[in-house]
N, C-alpha and C. Protein backbone atom coordinates (compact mmCIF):
# COMPACT_ATOMS: atom_id res chain seq x y z
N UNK A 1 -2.50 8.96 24.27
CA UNK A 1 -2.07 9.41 22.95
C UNK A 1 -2.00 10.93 22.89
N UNK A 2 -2.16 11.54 23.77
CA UNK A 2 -2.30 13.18 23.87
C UNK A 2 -1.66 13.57 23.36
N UNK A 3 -0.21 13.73 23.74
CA UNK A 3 0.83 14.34 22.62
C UNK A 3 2.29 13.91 22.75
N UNK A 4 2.00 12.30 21.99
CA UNK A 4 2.74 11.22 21.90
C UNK A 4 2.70 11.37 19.99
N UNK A 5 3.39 12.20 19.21
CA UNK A 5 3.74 11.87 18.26
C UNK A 5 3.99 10.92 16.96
N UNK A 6 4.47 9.61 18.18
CA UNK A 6 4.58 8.42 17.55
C UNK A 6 3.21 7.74 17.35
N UNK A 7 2.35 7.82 18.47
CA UNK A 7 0.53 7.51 18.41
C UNK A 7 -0.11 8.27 17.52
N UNK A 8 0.48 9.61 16.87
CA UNK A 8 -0.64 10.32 16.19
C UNK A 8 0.04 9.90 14.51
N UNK A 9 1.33 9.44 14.43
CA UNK A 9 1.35 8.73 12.92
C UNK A 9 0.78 7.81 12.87
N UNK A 10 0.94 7.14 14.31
CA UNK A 10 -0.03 5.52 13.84
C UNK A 10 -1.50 5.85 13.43
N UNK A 11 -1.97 6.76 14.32
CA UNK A 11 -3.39 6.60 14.31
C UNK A 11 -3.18 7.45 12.44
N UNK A 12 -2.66 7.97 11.78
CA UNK A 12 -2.95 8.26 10.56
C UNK A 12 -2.42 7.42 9.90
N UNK A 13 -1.51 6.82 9.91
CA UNK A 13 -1.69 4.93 9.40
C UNK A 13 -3.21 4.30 9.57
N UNK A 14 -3.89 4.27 10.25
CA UNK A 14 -5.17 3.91 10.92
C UNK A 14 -6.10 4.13 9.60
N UNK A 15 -5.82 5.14 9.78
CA UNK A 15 -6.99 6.15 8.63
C UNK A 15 -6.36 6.35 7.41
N UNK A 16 -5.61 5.52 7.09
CA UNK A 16 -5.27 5.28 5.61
C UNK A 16 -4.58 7.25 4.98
N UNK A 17 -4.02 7.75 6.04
CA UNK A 17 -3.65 9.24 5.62
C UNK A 17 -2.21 9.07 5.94
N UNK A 18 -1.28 8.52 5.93
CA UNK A 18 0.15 8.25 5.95
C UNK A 18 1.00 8.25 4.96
N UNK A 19 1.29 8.79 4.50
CA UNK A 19 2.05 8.23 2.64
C UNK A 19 3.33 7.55 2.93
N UNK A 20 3.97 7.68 3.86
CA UNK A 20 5.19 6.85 4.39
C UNK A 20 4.89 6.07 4.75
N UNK A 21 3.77 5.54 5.26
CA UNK A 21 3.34 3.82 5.70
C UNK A 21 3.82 2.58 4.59
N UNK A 22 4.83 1.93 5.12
CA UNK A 22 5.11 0.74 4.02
C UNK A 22 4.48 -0.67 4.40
N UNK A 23 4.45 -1.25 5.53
CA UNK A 23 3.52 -2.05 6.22
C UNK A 23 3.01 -2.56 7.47
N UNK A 24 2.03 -3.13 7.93
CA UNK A 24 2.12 -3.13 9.23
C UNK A 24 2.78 -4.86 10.03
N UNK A 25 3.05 -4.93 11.17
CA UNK A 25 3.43 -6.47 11.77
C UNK A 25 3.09 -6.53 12.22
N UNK A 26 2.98 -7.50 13.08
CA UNK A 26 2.60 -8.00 14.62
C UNK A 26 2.38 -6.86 15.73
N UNK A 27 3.84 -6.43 15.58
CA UNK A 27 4.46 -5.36 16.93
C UNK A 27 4.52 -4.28 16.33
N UNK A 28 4.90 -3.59 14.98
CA UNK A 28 4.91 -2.56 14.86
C UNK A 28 4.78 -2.15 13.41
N UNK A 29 4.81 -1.40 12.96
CA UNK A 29 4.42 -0.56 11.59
C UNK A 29 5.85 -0.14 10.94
N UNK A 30 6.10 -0.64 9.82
CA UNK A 30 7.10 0.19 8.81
C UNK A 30 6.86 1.40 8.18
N UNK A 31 7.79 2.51 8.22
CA UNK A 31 7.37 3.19 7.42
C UNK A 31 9.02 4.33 6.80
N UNK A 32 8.56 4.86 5.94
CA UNK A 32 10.03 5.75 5.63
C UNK A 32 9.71 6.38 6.12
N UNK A 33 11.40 7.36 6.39
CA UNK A 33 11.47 9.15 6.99
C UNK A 33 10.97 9.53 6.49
N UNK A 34 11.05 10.70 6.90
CA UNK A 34 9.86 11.75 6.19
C UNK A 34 11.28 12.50 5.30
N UNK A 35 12.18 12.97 5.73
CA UNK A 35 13.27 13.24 5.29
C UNK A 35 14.34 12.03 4.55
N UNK A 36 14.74 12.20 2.94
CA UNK A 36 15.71 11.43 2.79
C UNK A 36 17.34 11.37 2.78
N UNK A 37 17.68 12.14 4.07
CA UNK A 37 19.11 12.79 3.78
C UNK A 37 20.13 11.50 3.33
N UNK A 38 19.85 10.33 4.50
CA UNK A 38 20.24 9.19 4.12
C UNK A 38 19.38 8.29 3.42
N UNK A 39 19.66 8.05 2.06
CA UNK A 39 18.75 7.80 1.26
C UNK A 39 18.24 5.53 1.80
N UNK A 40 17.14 6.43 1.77
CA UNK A 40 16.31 4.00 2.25
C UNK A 40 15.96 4.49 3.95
N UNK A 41 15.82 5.50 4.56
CA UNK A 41 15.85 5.68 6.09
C UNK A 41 14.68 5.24 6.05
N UNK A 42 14.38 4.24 7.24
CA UNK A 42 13.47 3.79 7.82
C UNK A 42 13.13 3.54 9.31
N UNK A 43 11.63 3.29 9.45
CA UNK A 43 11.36 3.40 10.96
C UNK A 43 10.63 2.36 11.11
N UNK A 44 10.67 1.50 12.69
CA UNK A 44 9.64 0.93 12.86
C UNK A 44 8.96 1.39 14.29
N UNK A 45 7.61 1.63 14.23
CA UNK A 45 7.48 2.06 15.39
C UNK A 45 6.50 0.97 15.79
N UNK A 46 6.89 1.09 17.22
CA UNK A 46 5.84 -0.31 18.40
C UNK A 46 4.40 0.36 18.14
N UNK A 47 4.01 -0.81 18.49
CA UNK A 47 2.39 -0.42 18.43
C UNK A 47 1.80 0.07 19.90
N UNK A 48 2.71 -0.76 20.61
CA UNK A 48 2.44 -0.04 22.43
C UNK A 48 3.14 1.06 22.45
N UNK A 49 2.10 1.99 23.18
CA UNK A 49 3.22 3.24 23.36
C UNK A 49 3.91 3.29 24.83
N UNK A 50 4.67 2.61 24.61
CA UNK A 50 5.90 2.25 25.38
C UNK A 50 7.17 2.86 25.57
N UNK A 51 7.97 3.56 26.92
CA UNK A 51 8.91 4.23 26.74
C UNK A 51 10.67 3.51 27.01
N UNK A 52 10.03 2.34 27.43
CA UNK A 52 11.39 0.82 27.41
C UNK A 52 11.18 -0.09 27.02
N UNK A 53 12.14 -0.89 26.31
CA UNK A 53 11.88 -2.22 26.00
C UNK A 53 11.30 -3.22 27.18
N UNK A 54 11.91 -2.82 28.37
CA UNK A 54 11.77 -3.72 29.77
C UNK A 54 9.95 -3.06 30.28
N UNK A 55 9.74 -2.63 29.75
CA UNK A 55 8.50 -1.79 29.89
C UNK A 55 7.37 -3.05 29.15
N UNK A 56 7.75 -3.22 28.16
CA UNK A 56 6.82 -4.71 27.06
C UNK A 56 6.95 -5.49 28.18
N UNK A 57 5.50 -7.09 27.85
CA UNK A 57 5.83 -7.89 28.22
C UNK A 57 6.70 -9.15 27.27
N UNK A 58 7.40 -9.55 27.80
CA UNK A 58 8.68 -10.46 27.17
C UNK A 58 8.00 -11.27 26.46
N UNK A 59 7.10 -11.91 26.06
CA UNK A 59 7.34 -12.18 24.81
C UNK A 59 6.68 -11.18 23.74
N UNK A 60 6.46 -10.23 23.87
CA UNK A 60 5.76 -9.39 22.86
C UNK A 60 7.45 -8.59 22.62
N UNK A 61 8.01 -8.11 23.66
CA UNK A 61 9.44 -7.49 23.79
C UNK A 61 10.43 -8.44 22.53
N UNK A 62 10.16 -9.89 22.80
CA UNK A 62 11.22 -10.58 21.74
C UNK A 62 10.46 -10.67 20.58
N UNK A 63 9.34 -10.42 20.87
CA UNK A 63 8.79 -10.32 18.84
C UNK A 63 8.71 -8.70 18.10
N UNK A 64 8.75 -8.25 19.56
CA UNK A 64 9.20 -6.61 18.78
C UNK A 64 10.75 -6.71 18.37
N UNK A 65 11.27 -7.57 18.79
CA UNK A 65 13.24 -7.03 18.82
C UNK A 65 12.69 -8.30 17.35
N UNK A 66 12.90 -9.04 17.05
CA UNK A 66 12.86 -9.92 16.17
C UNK A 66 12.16 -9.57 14.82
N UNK A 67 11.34 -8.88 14.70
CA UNK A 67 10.44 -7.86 14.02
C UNK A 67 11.43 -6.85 13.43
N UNK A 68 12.01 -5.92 14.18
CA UNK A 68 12.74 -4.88 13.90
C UNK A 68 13.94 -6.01 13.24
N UNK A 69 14.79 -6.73 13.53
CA UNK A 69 15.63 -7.29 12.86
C UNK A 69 15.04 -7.61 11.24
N UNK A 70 13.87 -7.93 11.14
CA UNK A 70 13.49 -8.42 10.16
C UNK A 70 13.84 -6.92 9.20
N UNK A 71 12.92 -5.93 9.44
CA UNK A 71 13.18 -5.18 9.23
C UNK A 71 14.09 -4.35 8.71
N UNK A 72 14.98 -4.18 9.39
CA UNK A 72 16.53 -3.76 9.19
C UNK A 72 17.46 -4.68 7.87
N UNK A 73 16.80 -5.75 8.10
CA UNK A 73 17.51 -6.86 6.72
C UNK A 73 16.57 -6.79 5.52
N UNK A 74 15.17 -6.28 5.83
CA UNK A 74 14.98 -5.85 4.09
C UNK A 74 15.17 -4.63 4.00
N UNK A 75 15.40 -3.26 4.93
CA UNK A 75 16.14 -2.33 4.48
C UNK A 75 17.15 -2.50 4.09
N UNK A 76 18.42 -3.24 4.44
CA UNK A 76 19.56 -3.87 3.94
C UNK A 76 19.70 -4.32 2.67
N UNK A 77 18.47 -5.04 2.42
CA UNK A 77 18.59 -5.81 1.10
C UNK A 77 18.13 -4.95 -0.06
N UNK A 78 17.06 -3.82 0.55
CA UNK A 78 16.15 -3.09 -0.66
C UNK A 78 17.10 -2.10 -0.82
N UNK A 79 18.17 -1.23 -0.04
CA UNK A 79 18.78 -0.39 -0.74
C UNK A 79 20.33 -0.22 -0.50
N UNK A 80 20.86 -1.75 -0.23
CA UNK A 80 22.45 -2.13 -0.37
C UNK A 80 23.77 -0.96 -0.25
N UNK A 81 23.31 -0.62 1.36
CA UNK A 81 24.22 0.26 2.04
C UNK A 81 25.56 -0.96 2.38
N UNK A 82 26.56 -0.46 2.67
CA UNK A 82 27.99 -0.53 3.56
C UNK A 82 27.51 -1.15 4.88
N UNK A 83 26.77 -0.35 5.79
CA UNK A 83 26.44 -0.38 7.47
C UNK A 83 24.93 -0.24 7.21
N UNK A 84 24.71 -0.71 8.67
CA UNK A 84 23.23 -0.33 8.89
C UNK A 84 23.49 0.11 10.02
N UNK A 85 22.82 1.38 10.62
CA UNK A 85 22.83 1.86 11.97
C UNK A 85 21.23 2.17 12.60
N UNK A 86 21.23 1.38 13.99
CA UNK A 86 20.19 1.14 14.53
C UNK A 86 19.88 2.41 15.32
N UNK A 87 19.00 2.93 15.98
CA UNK A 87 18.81 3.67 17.24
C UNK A 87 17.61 3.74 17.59
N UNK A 88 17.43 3.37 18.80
CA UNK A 88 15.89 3.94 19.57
C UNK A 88 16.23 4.49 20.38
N UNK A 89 16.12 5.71 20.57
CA UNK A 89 16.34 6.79 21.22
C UNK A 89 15.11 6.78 22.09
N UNK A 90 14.55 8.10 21.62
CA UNK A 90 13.64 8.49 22.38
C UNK A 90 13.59 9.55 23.61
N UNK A 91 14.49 10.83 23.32
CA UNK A 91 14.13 12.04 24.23
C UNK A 91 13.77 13.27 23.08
N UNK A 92 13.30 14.46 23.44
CA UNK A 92 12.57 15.43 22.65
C UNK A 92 10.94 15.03 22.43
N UNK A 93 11.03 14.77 20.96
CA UNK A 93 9.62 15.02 20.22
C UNK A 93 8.48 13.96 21.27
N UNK A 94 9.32 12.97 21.66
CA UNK A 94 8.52 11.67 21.89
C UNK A 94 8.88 10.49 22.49
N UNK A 95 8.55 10.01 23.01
CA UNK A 95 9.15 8.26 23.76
C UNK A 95 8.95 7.38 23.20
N UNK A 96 7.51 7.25 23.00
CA UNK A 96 7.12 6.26 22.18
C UNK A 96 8.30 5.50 21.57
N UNK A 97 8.53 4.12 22.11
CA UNK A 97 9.72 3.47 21.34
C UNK A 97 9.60 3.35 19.91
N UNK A 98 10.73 3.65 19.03
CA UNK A 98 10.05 3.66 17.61
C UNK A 98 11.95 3.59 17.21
N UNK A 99 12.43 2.66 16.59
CA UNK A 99 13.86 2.08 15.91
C UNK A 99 13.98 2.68 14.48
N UNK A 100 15.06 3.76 14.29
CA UNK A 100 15.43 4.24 13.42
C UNK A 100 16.33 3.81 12.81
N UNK A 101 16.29 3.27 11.21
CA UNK A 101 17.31 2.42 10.52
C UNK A 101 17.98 3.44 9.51
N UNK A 102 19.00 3.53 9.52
CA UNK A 102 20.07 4.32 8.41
C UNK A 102 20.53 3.67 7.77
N UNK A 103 20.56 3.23 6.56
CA UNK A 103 21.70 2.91 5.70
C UNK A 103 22.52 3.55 5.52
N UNK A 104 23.78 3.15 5.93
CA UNK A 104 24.91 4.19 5.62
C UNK A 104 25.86 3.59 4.60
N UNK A 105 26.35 4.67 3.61
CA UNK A 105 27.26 4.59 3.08
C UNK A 105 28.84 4.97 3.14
N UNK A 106 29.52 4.92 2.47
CA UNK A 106 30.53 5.26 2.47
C UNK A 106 30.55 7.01 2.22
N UNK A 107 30.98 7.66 2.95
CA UNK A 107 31.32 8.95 2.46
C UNK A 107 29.81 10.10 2.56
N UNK A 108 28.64 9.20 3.10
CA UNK A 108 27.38 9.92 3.05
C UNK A 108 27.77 10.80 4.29
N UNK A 109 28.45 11.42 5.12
CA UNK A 109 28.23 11.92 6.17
C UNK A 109 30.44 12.83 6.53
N UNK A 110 29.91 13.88 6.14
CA UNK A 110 31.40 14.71 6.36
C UNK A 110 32.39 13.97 6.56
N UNK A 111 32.28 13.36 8.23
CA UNK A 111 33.16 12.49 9.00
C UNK A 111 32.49 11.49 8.92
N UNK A 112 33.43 9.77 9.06
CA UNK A 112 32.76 8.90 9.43
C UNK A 112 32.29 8.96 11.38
N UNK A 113 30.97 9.28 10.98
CA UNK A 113 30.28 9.25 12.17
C UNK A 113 29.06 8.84 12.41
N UNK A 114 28.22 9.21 13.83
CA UNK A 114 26.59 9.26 13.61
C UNK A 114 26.19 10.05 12.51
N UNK A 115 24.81 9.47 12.17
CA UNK A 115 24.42 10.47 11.12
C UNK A 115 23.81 11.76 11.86
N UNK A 116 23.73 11.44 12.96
CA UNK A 116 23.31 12.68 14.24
C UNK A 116 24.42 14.13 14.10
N UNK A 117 25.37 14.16 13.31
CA UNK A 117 26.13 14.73 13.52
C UNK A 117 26.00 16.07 12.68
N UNK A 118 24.85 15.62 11.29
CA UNK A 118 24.41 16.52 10.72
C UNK A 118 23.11 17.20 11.05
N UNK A 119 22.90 17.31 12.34
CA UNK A 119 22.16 18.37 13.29
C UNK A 119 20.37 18.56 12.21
N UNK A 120 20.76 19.73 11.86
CA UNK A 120 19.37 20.21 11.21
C UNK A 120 19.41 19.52 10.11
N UNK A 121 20.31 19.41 9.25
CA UNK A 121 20.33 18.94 7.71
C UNK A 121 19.76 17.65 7.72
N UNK A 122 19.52 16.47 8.67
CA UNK A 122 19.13 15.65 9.02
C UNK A 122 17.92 15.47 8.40
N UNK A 123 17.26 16.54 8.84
CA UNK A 123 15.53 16.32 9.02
C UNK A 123 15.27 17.75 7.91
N UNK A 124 16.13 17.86 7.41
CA UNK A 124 15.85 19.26 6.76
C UNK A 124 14.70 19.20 5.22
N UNK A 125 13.67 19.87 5.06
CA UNK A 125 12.98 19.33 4.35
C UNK A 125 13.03 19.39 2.71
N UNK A 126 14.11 19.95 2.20
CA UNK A 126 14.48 19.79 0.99
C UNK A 126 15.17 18.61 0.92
N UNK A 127 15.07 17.51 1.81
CA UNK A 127 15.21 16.13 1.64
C UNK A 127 14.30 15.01 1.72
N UNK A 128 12.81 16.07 1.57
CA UNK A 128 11.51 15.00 1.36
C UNK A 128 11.51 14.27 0.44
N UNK A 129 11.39 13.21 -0.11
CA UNK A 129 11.43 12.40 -1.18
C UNK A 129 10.07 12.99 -1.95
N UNK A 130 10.11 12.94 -3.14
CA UNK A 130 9.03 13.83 -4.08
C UNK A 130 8.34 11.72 -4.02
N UNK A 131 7.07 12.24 -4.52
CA UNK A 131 6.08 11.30 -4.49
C UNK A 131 6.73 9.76 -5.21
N UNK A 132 7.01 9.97 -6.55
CA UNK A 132 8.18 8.88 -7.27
C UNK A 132 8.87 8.31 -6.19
N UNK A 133 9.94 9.36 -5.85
CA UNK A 133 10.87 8.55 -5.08
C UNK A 133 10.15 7.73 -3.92
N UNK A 134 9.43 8.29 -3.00
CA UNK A 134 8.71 7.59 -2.11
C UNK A 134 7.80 6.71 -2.58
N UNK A 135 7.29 6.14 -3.71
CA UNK A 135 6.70 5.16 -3.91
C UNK A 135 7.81 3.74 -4.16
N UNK A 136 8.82 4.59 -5.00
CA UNK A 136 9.70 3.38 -5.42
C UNK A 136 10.26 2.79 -4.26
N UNK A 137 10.75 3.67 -2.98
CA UNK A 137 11.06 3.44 -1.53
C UNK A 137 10.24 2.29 -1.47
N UNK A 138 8.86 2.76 -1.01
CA UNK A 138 7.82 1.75 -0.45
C UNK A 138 8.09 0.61 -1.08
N UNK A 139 8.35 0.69 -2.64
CA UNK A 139 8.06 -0.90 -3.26
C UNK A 139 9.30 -1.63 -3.32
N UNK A 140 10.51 -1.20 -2.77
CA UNK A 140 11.63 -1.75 -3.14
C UNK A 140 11.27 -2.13 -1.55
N UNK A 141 11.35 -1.55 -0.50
CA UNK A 141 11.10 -2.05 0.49
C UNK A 141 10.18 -3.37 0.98
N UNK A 142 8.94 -3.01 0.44
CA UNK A 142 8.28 -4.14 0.64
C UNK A 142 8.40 -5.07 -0.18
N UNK A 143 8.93 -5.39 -1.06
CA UNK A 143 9.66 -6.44 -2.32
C UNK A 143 10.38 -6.87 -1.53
N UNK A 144 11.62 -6.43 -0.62
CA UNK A 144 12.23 -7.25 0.62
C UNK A 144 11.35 -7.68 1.43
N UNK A 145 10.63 -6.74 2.22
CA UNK A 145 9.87 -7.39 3.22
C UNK A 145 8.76 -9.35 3.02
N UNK A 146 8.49 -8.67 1.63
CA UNK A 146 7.64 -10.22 1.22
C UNK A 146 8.09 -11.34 1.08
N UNK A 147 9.83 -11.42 0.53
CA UNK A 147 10.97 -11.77 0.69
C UNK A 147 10.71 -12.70 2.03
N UNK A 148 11.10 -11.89 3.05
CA UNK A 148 11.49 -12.13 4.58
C UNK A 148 10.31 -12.89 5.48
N UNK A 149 8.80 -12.12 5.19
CA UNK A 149 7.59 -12.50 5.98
C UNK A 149 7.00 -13.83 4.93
């Protein structure tokens, strides 16, 4: 966990110091961006700190992929985007596998493109959700999630 990023939110999920924590699963932890440029952005990150899917063992691998689907469909449902766009990346800050969900809309992004395309503005922090908004996040979210689980 030295300086694995994705291990040091969990471990403050752990300790109840997360305010973006929406809930935990099996395989991994929900939680919102920290930034809301695209408004409903969500994450799920694995609980193994793992840098491939082929890296899990297979059946923990198909309840992480099955998990994140779940996922992605009560983001879908809690804040009724156009698209949903998936990505687990994972070069820069961290490896730690961790699936980034966008709701995208129509017209949210200059060009229709990645939302990657808006570089800094992305993560830029006059798009923190003020406390309100991030609670109503959490509860519209997990109002799907209870839905689904």
């Amino acid at each position: 966990m030295n300086s694995c990023l994705v291990c040091k939110r969990i471990a403050l999920i752990k300790e109840n110091k997360n305010p973006y924590f929406v809930r935990e699963l099996n395989t991994g932890y929900v939680v919102i961006g920290d930034q809301q440029r695209i408004k409903g952005y969500s994450l799920f990150l694995c609980k193994q700190c793992a840098y491939e899917l082929h890296q899990l063992e297979s059946n923990y691998r198909d309840d992480f992929l099955h998990e994140m689907t779940v996922v992605a469909e009560a983001v879908y449902n809690a804040f009724q985007p156009d698209k949903l766009n998936y990505s687990l990346l994972g070069v820069g800050q961290g490896l730690h596998m961790h699936w980034h969900i966008h709701p995208r809309r129509n017209g949210d992004t200059p060009v229709p493109r990645s939302v990657y395309q808006l570089g800094q503005e992305l993560t830029d922090k006059k798009y923190n959700p003020t406390n309100e908004e991030l609670e109503w996040l959490k509860t519209k979210l997990n109002e799907e999630l209870d839905k689904l689980l």
